[in-house]
C-alpha atoms as a PDB file:
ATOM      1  CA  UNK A   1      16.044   4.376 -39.627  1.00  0.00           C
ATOM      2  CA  UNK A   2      16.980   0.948 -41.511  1.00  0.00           C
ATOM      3  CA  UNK A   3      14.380  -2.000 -41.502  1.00  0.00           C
ATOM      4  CA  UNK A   4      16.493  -3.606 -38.938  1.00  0.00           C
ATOM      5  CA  UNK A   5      16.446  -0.999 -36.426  1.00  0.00           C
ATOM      6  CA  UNK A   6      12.699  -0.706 -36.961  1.00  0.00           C
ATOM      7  CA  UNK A   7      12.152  -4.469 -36.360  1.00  0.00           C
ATOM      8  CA  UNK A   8      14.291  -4.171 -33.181  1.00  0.00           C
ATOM      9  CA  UNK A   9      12.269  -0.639 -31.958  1.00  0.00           C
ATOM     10  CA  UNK A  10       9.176  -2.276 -32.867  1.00  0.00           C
ATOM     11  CA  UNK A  11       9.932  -5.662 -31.406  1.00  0.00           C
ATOM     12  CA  UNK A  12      11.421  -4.001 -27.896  1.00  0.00           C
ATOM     13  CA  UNK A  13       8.011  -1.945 -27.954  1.00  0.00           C
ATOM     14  CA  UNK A  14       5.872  -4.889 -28.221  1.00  0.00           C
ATOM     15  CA  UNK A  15       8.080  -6.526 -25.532  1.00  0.00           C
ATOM     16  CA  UNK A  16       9.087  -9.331 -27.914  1.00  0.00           C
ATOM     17  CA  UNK A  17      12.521  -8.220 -27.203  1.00  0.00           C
ATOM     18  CA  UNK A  18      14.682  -6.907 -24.796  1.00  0.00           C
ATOM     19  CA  UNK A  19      16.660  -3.652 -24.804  1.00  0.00           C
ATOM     20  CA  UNK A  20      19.352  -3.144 -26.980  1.00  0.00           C
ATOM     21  CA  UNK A  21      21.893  -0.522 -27.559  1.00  0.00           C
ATOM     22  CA  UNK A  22      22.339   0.734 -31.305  1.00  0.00           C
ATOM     23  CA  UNK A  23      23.936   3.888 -30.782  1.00  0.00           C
ATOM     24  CA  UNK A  24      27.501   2.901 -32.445  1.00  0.00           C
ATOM     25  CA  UNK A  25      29.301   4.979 -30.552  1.00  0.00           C
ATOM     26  CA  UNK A  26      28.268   3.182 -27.101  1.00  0.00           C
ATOM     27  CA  UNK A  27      29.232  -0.456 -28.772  1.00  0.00           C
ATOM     28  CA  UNK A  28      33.503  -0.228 -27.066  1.00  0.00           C
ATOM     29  CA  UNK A  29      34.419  -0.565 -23.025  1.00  0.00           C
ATOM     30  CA  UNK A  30      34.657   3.408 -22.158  1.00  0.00           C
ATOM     31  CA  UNK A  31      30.866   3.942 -23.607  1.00  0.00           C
ATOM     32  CA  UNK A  32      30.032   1.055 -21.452  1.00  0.00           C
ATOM     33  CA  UNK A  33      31.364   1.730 -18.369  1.00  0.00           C
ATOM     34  CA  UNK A  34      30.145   5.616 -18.547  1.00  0.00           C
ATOM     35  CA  UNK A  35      26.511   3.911 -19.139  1.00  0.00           C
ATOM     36  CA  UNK A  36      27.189   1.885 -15.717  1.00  0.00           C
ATOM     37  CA  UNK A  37      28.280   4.640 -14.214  1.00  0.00           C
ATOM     38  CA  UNK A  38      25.564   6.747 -15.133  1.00  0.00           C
ATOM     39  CA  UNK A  39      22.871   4.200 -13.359  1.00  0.00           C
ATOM     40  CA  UNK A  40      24.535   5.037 -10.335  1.00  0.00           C
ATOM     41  CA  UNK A  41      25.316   8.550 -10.405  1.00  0.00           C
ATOM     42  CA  UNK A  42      22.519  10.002 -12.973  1.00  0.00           C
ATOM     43  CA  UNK A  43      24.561  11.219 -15.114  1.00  0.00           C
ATOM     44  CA  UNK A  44      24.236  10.040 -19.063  1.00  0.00           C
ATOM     45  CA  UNK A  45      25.470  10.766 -22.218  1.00  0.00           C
ATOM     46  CA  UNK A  46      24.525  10.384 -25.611  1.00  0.00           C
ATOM     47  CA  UNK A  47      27.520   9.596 -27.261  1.00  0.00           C
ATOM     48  CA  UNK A  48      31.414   9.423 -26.416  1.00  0.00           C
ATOM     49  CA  UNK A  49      32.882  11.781 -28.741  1.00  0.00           C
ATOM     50  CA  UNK A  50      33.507  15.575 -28.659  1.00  0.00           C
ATOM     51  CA  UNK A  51      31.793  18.497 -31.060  1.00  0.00           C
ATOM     52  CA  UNK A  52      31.820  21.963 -32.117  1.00  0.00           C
ATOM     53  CA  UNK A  53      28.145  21.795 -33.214  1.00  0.00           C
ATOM     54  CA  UNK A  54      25.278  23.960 -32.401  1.00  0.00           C
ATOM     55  CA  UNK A  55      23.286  22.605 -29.458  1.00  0.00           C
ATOM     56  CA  UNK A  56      19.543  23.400 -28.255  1.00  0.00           C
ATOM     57  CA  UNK A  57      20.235  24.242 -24.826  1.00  0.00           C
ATOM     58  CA  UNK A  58      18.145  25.075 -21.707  1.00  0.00           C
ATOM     59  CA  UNK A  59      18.270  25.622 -17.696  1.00  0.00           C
ATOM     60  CA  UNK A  60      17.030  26.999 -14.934  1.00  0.00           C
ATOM     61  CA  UNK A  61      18.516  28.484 -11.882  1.00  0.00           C
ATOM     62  CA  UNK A  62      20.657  31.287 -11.254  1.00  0.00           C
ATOM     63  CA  UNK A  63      22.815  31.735 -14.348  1.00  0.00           C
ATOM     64  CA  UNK A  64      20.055  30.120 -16.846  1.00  0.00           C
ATOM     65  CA  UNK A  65      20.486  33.017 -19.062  1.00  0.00           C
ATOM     66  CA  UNK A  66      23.954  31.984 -20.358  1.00  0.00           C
ATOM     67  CA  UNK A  67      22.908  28.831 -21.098  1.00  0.00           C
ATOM     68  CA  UNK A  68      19.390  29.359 -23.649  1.00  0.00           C
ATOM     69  CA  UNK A  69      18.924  28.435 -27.293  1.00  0.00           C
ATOM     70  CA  UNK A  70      21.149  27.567 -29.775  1.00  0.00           C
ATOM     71  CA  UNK A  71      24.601  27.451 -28.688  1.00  0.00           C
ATOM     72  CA  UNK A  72      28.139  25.778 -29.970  1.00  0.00           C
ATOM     73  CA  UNK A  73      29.121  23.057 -28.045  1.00  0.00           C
ATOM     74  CA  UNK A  74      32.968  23.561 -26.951  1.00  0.00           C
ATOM     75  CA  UNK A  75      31.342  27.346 -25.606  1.00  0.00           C
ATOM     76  CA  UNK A  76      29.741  25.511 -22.518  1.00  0.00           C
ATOM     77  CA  UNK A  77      32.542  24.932 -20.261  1.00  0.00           C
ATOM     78  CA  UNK A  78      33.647  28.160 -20.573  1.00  0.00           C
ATOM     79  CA  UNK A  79      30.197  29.456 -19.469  1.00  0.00           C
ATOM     80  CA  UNK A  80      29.907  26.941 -16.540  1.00  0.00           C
ATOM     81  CA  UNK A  81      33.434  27.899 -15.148  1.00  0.00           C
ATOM     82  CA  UNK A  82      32.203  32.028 -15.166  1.00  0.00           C
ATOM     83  CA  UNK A  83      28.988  30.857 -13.736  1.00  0.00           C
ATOM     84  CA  UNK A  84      30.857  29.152 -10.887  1.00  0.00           C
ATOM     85  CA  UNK A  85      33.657  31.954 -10.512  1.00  0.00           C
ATOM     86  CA  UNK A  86      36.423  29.379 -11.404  1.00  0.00           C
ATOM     87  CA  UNK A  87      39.558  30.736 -13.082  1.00  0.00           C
ATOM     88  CA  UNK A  88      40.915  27.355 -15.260  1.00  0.00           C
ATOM     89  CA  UNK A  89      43.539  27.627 -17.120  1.00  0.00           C
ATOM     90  CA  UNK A  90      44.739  24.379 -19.329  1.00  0.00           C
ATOM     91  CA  UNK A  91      48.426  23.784 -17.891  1.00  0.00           C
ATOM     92  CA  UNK A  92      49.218  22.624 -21.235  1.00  0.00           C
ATOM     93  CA  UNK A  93      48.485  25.438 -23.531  1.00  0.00           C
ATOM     94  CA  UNK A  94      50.085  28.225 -23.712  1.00  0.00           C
ATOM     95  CA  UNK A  95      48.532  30.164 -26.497  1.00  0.00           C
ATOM     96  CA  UNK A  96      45.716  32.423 -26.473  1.00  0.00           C
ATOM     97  CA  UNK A  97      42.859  32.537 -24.106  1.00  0.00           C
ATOM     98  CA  UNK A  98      39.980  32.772 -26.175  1.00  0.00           C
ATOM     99  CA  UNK A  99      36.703  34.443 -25.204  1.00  0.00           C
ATOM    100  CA  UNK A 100      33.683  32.680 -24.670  1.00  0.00           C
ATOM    101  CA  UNK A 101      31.438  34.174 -26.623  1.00  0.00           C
ATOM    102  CA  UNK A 102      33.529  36.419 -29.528  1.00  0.00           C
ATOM    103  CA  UNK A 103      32.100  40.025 -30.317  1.00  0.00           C
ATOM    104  CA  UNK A 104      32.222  39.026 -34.051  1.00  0.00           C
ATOM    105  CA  UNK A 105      30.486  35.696 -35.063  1.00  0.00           C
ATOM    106  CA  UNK A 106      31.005  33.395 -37.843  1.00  0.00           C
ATOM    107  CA  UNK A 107      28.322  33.504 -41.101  1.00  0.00           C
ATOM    108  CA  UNK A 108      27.484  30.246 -39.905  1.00  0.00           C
ATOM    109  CA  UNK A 109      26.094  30.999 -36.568  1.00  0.00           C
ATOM    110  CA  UNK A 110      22.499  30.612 -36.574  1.00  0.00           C
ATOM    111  CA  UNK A 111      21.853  32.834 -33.719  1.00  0.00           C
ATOM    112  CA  UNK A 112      23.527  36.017 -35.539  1.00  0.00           C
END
């Protein structure tokens, strides 16, 4: 955290100032809008941009088992359409379909 973001945490703490947003990625019109949107459907986001990371995950429900610890990010739509029985296929690719969750996984993955 830089001095500056620790006067403005501070200072909005205190309630010397008001809000503010400092995530960079939310400062264009798309971040702003979703963050409008979001106090009216209760739905929010973090950020505006797409990853491959690992994610901490967690649910509950019917399904919650696919969806538990560490898990890459671009895996979860794939897991949320065989949850809900839906058969997408992107119109504009015609390669491979790849699995979900691969038998053999990467020496990066932190859950092998």
């Amino acid at each position: 955290m830089s001095p500056a973001e620790a006067t403005i945490l501070i200072s909005t703490i205190t309630g010397k100032a008001p809000l503010m947003e400092l995530a960079g990625q939310q400062q264009n019109y798309y971040a702003q809008l979703g963050q409008i949107l979001g106090n009216w459907n209760g739905v929010g986001w973090t950020g505006v941009t797409h990853t491959a990371d690992w994610t901490l995950r967690m649910a509950c429900g019917p399904g919650q088992e696919q969806f538990s610890g560490l898990m890459r990010n671009d895996e979860f739509f794939g897991r949320v359409l065989d949850l809900f029985q839906v058969d997408f296929r992107n119109p504009e690719y015609h390669g491979p379909i790849p699995d979900a969750m691969p038998a053999v996984r990467g020496a990066a993955d932190p859950t092998a």
